[in-house]
N, C-alpha and C. Protein backbone atom coordinates (compact mmCIF):
# COMPACT_ATOMS: atom_id res chain seq x y z
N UNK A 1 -21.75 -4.96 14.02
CA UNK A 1 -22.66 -5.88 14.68
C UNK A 1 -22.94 -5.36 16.08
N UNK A 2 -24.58 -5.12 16.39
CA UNK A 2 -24.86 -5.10 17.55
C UNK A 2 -24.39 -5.77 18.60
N UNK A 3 -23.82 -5.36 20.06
CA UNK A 3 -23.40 -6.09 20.98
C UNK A 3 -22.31 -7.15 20.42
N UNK A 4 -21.31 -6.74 19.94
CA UNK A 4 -19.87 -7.81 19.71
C UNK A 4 -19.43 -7.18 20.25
N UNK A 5 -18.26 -8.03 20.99
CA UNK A 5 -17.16 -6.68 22.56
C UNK A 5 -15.96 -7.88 21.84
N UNK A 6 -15.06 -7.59 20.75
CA UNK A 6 -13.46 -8.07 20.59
C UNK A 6 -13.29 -8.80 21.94
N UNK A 7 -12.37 -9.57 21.95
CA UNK A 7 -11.03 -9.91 22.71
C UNK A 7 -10.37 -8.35 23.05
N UNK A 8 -9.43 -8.51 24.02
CA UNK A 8 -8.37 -8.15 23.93
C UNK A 8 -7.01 -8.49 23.37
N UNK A 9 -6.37 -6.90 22.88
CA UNK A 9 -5.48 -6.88 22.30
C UNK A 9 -4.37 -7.57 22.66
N UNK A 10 -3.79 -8.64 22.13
CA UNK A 10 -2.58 -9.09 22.34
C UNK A 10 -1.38 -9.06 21.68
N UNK A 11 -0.28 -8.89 22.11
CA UNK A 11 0.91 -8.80 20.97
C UNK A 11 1.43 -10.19 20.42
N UNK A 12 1.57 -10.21 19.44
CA UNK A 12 2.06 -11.35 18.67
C UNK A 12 2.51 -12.31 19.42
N UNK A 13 3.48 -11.51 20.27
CA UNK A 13 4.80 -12.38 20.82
C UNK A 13 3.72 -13.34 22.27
N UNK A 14 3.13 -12.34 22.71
CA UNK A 14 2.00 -13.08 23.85
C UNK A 14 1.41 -14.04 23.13
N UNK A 15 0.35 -14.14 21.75
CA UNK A 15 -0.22 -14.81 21.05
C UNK A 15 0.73 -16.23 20.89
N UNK A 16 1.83 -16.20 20.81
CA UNK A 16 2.80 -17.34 20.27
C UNK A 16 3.08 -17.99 21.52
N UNK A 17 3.85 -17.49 22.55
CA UNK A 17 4.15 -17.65 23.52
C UNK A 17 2.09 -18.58 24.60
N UNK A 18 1.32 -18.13 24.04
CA UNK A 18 0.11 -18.60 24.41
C UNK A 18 -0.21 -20.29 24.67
N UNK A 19 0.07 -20.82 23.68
CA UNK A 19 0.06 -22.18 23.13
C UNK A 19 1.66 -22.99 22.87
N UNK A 20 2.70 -22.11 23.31
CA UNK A 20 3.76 -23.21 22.69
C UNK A 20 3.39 -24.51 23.43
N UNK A 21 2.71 -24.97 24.12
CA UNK A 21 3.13 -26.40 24.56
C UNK A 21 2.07 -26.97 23.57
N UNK A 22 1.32 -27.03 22.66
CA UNK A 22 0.92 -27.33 21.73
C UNK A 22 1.29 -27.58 20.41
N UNK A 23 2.04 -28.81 19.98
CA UNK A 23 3.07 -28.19 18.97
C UNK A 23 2.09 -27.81 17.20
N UNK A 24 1.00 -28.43 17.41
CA UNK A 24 0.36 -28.29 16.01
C UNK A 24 -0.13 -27.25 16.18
N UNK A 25 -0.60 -26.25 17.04
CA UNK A 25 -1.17 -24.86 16.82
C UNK A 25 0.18 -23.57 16.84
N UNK A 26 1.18 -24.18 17.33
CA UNK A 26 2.42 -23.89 17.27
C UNK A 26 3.22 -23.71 16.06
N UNK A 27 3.19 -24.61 15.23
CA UNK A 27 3.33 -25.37 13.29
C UNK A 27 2.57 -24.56 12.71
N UNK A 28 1.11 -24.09 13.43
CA UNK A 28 0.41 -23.68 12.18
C UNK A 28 0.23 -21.59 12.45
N UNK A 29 0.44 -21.32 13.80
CA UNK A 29 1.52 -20.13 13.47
C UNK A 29 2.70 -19.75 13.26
N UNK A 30 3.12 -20.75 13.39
CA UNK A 30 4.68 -20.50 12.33
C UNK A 30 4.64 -20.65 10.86
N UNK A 31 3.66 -21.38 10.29
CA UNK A 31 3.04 -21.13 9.25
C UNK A 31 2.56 -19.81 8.62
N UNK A 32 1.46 -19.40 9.48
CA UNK A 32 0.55 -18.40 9.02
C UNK A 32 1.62 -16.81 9.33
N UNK A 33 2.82 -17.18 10.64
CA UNK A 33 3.36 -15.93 10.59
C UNK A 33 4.62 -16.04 10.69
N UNK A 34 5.46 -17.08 10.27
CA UNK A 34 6.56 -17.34 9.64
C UNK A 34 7.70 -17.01 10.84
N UNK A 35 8.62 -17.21 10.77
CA UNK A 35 9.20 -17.47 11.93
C UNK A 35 10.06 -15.67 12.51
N UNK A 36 9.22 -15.07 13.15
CA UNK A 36 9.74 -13.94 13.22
C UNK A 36 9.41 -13.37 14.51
N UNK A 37 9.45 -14.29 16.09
CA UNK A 37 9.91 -14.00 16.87
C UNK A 37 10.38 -12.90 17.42
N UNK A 38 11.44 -13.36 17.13
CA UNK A 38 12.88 -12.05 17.79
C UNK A 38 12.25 -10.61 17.05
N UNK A 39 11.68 -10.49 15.99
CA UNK A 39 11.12 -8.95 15.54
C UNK A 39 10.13 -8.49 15.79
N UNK A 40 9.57 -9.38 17.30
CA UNK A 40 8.04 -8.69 17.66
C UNK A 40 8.20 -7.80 18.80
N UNK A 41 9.33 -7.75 19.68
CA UNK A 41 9.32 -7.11 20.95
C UNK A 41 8.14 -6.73 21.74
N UNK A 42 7.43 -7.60 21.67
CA UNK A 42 5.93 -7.47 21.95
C UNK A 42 4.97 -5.75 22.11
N UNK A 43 5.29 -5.46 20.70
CA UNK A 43 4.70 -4.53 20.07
C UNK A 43 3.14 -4.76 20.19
N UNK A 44 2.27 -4.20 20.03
CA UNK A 44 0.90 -4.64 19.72
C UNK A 44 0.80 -3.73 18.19
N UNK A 45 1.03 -2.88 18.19
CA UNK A 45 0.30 -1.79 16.75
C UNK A 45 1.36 -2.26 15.76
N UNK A 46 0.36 -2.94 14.49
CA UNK A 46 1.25 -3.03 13.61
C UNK A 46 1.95 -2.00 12.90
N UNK A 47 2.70 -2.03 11.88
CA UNK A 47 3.80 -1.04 11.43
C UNK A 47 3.94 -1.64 9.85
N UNK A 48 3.33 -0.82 9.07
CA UNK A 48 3.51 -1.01 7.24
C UNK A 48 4.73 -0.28 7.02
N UNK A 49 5.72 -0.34 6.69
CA UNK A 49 6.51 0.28 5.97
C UNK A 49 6.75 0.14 4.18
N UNK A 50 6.29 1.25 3.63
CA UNK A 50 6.65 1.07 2.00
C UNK A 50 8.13 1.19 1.74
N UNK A 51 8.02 0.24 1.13
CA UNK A 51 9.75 0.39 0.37
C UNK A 51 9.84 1.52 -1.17
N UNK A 52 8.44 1.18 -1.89
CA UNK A 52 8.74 1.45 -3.36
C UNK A 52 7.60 1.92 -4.06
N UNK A 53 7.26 2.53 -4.50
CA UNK A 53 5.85 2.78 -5.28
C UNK A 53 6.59 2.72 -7.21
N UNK A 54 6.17 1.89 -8.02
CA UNK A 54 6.23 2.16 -9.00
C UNK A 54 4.92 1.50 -10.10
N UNK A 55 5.44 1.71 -11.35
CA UNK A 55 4.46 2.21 -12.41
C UNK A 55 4.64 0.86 -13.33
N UNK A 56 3.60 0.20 -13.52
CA UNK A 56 3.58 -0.85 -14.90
C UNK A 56 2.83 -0.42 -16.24
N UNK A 57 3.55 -0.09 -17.18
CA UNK A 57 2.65 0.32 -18.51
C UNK A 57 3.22 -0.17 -19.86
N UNK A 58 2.47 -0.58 -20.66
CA UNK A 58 2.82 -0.91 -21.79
C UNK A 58 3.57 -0.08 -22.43
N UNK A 59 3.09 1.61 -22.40
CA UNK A 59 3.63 2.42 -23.14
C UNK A 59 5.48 2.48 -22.88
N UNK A 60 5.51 1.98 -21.28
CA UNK A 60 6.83 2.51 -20.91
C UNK A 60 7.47 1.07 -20.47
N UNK A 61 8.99 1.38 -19.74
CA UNK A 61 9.52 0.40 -19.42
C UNK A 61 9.07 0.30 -17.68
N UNK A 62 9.02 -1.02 -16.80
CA UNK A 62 8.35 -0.55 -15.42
C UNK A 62 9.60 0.36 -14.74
N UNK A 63 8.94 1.48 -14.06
CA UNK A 63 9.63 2.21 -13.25
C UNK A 63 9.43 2.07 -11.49
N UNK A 64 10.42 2.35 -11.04
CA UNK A 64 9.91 1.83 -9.94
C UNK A 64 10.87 3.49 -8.46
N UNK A 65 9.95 3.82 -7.75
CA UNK A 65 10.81 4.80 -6.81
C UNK A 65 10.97 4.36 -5.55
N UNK A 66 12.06 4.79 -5.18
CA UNK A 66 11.78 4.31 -3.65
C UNK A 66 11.58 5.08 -2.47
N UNK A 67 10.64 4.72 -1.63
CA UNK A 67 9.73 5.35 -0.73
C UNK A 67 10.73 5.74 0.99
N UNK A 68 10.54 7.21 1.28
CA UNK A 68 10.08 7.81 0.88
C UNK A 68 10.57 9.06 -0.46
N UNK A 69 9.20 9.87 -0.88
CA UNK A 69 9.96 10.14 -2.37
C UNK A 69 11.04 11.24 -1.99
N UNK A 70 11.77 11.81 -2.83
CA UNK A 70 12.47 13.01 -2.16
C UNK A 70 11.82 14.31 -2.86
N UNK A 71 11.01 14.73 -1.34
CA UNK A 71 10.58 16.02 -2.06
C UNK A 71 10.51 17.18 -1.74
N UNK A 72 12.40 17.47 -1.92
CA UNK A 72 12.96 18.58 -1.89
C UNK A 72 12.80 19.45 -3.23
N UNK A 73 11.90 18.25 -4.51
CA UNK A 73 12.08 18.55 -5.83
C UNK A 73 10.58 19.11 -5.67
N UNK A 74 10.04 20.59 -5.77
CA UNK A 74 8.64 21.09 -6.10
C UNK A 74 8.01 20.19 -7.47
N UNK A 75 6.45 19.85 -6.90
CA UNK A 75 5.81 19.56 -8.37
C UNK A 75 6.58 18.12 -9.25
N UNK A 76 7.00 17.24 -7.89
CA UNK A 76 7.61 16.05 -9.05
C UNK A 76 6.83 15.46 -9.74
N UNK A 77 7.20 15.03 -10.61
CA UNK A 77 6.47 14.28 -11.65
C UNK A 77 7.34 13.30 -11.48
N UNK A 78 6.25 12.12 -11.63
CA UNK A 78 6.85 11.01 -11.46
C UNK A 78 6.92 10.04 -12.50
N UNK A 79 5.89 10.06 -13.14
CA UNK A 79 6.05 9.66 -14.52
C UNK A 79 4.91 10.31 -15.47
N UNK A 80 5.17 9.65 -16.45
CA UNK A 80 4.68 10.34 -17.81
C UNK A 80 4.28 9.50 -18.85
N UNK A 81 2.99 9.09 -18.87
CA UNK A 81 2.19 8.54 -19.81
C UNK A 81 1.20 9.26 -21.00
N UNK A 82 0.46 8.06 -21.99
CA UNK A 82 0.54 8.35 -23.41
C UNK A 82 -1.27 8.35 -23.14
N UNK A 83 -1.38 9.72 -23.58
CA UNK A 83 -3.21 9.35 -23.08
C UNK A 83 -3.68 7.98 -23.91
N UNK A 84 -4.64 7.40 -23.17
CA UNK A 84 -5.92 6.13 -23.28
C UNK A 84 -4.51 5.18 -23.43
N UNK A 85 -3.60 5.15 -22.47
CA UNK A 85 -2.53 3.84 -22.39
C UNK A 85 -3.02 3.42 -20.54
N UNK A 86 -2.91 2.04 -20.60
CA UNK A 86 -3.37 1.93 -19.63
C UNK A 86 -1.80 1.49 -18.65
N UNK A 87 -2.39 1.68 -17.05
CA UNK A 87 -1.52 1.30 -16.28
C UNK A 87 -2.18 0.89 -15.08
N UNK A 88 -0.78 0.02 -13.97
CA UNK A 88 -0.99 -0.33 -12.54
C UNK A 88 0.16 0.62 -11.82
N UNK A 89 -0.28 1.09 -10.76
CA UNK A 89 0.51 1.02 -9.95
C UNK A 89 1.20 -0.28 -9.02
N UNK A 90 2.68 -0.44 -8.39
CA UNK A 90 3.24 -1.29 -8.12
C UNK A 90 3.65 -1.21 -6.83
N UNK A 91 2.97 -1.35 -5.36
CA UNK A 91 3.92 -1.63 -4.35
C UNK A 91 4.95 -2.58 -3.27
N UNK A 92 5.68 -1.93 -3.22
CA UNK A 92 6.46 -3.15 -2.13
C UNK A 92 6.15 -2.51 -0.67
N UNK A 93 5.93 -3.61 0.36
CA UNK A 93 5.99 -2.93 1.47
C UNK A 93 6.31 -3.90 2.40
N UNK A 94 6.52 -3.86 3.82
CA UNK A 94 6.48 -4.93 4.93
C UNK A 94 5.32 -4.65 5.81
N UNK A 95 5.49 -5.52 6.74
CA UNK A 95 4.77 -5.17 7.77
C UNK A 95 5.05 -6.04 8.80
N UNK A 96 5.27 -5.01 9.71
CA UNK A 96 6.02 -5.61 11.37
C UNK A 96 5.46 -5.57 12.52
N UNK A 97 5.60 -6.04 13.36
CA UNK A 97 5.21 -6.30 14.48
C UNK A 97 4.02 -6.75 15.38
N UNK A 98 2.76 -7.31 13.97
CA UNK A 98 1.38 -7.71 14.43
C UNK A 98 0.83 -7.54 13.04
N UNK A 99 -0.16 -8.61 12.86
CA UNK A 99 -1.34 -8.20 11.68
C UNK A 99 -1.61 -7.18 11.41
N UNK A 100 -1.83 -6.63 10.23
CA UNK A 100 -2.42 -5.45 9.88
C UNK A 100 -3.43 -6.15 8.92
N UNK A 101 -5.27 -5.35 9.45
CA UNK A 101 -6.49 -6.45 9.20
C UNK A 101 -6.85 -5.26 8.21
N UNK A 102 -7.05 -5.73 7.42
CA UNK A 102 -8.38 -4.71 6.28
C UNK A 102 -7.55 -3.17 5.74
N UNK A 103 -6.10 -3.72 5.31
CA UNK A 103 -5.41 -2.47 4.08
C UNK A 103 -5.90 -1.89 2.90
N UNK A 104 -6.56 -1.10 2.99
CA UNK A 104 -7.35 -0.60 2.18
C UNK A 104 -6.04 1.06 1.20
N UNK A 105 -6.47 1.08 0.02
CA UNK A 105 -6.00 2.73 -0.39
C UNK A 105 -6.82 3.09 -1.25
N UNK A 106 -6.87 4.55 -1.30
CA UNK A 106 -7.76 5.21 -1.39
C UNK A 106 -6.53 6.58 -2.66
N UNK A 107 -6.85 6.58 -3.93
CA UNK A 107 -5.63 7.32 -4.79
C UNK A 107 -6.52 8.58 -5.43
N UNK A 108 -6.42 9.56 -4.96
CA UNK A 108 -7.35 10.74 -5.55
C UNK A 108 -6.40 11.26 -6.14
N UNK A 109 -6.82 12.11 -7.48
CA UNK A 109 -6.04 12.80 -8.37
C UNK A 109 -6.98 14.19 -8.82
N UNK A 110 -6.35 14.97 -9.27
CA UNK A 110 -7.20 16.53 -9.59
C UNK A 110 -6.12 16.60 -10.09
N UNK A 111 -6.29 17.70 -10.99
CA UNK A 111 -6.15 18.36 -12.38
C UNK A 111 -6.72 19.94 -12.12
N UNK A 112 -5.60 20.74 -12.34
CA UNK A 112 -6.05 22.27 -12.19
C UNK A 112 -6.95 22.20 -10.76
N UNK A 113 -6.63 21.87 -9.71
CA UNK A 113 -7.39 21.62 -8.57
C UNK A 113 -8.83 21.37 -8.48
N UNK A 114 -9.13 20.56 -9.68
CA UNK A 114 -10.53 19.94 -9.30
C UNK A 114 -10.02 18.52 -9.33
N UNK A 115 -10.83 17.94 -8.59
CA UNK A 115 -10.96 16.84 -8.43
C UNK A 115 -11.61 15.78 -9.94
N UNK A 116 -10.59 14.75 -10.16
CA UNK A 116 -10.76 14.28 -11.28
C UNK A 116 -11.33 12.85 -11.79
N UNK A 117 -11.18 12.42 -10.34
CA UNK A 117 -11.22 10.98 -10.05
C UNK A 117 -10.64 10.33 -8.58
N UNK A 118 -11.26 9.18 -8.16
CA UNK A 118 -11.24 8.60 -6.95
C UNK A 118 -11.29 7.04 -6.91
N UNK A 119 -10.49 6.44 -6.80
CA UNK A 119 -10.42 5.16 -6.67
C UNK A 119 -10.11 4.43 -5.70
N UNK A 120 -10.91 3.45 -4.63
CA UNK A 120 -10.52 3.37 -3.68
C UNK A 120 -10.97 1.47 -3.59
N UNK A 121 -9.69 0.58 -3.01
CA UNK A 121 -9.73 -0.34 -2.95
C UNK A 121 -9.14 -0.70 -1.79
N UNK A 122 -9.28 -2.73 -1.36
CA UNK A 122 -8.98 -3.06 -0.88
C UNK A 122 -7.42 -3.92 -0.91
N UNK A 123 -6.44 -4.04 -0.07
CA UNK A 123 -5.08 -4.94 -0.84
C UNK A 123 -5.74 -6.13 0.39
N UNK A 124 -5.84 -5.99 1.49
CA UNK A 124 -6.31 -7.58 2.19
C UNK A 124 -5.43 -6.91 3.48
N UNK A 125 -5.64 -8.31 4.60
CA UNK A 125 -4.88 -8.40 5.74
C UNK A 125 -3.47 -9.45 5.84
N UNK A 126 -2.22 -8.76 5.95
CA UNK A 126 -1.39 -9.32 5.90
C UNK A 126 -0.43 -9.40 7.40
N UNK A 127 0.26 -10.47 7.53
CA UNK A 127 1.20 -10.98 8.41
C UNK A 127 2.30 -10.53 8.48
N UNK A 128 3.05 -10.06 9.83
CA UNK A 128 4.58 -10.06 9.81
C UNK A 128 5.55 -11.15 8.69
N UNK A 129 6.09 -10.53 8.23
CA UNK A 129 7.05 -11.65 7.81
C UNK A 129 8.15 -10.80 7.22
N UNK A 130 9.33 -11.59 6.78
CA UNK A 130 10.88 -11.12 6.90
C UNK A 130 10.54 -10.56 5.51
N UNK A 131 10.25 -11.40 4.17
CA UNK A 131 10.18 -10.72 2.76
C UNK A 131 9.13 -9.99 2.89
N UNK A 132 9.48 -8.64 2.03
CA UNK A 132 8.42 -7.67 1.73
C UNK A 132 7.25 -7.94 0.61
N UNK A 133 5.70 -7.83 1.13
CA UNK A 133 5.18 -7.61 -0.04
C UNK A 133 4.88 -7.08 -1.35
N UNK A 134 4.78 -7.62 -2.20
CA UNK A 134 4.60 -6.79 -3.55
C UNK A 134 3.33 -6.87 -3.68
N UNK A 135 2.60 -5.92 -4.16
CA UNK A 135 0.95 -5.58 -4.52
C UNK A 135 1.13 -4.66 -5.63
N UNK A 136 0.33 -5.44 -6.94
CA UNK A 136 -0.35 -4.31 -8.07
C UNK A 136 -1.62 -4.41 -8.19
N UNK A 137 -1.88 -2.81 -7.90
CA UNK A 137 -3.25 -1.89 -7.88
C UNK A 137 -3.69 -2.32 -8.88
N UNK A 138 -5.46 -2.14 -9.17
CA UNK A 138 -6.11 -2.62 -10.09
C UNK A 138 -5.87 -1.46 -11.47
N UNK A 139 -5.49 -1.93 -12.70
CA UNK A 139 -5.10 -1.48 -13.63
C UNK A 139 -6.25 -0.17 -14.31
N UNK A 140 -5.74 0.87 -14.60
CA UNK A 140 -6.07 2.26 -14.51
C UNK A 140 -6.43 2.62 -16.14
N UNK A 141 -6.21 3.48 -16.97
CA UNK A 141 -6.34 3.65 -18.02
C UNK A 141 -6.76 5.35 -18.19
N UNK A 142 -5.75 6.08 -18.58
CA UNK A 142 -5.75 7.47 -18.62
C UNK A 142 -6.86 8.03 -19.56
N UNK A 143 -7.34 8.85 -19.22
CA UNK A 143 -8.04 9.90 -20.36
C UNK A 143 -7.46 10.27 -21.45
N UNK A 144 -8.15 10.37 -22.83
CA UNK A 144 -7.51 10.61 -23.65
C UNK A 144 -8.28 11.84 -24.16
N UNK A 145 -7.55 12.91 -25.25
CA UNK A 145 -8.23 14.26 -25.89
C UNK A 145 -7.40 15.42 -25.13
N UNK A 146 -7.58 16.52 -25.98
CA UNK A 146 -6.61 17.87 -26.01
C UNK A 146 -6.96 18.12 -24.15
N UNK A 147 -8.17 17.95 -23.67
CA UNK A 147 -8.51 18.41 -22.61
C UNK A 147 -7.59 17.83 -21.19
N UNK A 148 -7.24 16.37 -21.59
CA UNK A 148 -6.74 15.19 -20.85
C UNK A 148 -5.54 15.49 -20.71
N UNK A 149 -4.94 16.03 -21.82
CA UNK A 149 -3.16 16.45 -21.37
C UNK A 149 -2.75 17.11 -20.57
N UNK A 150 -1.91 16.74 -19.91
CA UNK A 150 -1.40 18.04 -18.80
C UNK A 150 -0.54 17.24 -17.63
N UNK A 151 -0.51 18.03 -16.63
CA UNK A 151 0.11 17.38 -15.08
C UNK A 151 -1.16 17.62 -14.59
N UNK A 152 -1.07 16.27 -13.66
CA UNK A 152 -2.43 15.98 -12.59
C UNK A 152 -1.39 16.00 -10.93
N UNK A 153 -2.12 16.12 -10.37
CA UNK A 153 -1.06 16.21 -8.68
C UNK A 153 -2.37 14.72 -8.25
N UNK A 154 -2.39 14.07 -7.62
CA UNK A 154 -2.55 12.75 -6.70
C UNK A 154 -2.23 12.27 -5.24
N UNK A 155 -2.99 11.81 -4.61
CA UNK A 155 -2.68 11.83 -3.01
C UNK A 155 -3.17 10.15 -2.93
N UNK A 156 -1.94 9.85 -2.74
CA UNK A 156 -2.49 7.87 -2.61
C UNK A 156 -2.36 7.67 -0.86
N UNK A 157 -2.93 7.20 -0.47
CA UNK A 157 -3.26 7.07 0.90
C UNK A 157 -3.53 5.60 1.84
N UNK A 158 -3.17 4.90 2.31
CA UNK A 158 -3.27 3.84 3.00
C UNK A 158 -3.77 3.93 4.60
N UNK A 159 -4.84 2.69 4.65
CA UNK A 159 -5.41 2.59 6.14
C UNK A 159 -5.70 1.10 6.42
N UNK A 160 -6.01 0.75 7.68
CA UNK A 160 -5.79 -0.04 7.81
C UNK A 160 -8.03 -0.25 8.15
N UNK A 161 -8.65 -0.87 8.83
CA UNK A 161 -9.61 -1.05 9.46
C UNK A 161 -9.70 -0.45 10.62
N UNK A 162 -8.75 -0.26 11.41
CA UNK A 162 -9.01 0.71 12.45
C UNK A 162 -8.85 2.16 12.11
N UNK A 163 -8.32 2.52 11.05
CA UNK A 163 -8.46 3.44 10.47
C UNK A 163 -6.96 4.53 10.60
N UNK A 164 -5.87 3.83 11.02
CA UNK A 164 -5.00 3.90 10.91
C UNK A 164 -4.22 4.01 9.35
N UNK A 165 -3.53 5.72 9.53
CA UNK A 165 -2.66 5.64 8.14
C UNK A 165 -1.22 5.39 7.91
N UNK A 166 -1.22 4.76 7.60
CA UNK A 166 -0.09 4.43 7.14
C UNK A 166 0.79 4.98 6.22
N UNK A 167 0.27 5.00 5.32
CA UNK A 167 1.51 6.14 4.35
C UNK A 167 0.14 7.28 3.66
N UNK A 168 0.53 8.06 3.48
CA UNK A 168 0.14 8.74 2.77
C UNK A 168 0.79 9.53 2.07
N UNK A 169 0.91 9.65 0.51
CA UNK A 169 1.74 9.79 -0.55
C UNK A 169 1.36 10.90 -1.54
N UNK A 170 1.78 11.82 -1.59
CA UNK A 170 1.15 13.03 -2.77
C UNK A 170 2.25 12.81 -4.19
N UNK A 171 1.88 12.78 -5.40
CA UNK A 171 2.57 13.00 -6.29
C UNK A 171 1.57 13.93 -7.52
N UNK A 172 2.68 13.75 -8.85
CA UNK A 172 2.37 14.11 -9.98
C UNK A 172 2.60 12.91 -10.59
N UNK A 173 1.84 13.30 -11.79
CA UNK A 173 2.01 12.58 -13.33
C UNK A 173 1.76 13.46 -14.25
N UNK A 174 2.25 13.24 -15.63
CA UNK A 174 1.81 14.01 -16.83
C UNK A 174 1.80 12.79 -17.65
N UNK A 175 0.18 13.58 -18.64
CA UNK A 175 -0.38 12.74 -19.64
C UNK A 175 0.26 13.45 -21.09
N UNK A 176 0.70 12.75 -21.78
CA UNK A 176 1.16 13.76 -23.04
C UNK A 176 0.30 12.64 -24.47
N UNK A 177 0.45 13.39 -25.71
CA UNK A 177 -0.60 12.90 -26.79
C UNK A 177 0.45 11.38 -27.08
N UNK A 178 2.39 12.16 -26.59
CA UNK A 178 3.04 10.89 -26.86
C UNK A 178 4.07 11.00 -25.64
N UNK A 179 3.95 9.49 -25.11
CA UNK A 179 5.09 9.47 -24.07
C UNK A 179 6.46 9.31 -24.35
């Protein structure tokens, strides 16, 4: 939008501290950002931390890894699905010290280093709070045929609206005729 100039940036803890003598606007951020005070140290830049990236599929049982991956192992594969079986990816994550507005990821995959596919969505804007979120990605569905089999390498990537990354994640998968 032409000519919009933001506010200035404030840290949570300023934001709260703003209005306590108000107790209903007071109630209704303790509401919206749950009682977590003492973990703002009046930070301003929020902070996503992933706990877990895992896999929901019919073909398999859910798997789940925890972040970050260890990859001292070349070429991991992380899992291994049954071509034209469909799946979600599964994450857990937090987020500390201020809103994080407009989390967007963005999961590219190639095959023999071309590029194979690109899927890029939104998860929303979420709040500090003590429990971690869980988010499953919009459900996927592999290629199927002699051509489709193989290991694919993948780069899943997180940002925020300011354009801030947050994780950015490279793996493998392999498609086989049977998982």
């Amino acid at each position: 939008m032409a000519g919009f100039v933001p506010g200035p940036l404030l840290s949570l803890k300023e934001q709260i501290e703003k209005d306590k003598d108000d107790d209903s606007l007071r109630r209704w951020k303790e509401k919206l950002l749950g009682c977590v005070e003492e973990d703002l140290n009046g930070q301003m830049e929020p902070e996503v931390k992933f706990h877990s990236i895992g896999i929901i599929s019919n073909d398999l049982e859910e798997v789940s890894y925890p972040l970050p991956l260890n990859l001292n192992r070349e070429g991991l594969v992380l899992f291994t699905l049954k071509e034209g079986s469909r799946y979600q990816l599964k994450l857990t994550f937090s987020v500390l010290h201020n809103i994080v507005s407009g989390l967007t990821y963005s999961n590219t995959v190639w095959k023999a280093g071309l590029k194979v596919d690109q899927n890029k969505g939104m998860l929303g804007t979420f709040a500090p709070q003590r429990e971690p979120y869980v988010h499953v990605l919009d459900e996927e569905t592999t290629p199927s045929g002699v051509l489709a089999r193989g290991i694919y390498s993948a780069n899943l990537k997180f940002e925020d609206d300011d354009r801030r990354c947050h994780m950015e994640l490279k793996y493998a998968f392999e498609i086989k005729k049977n998982s």
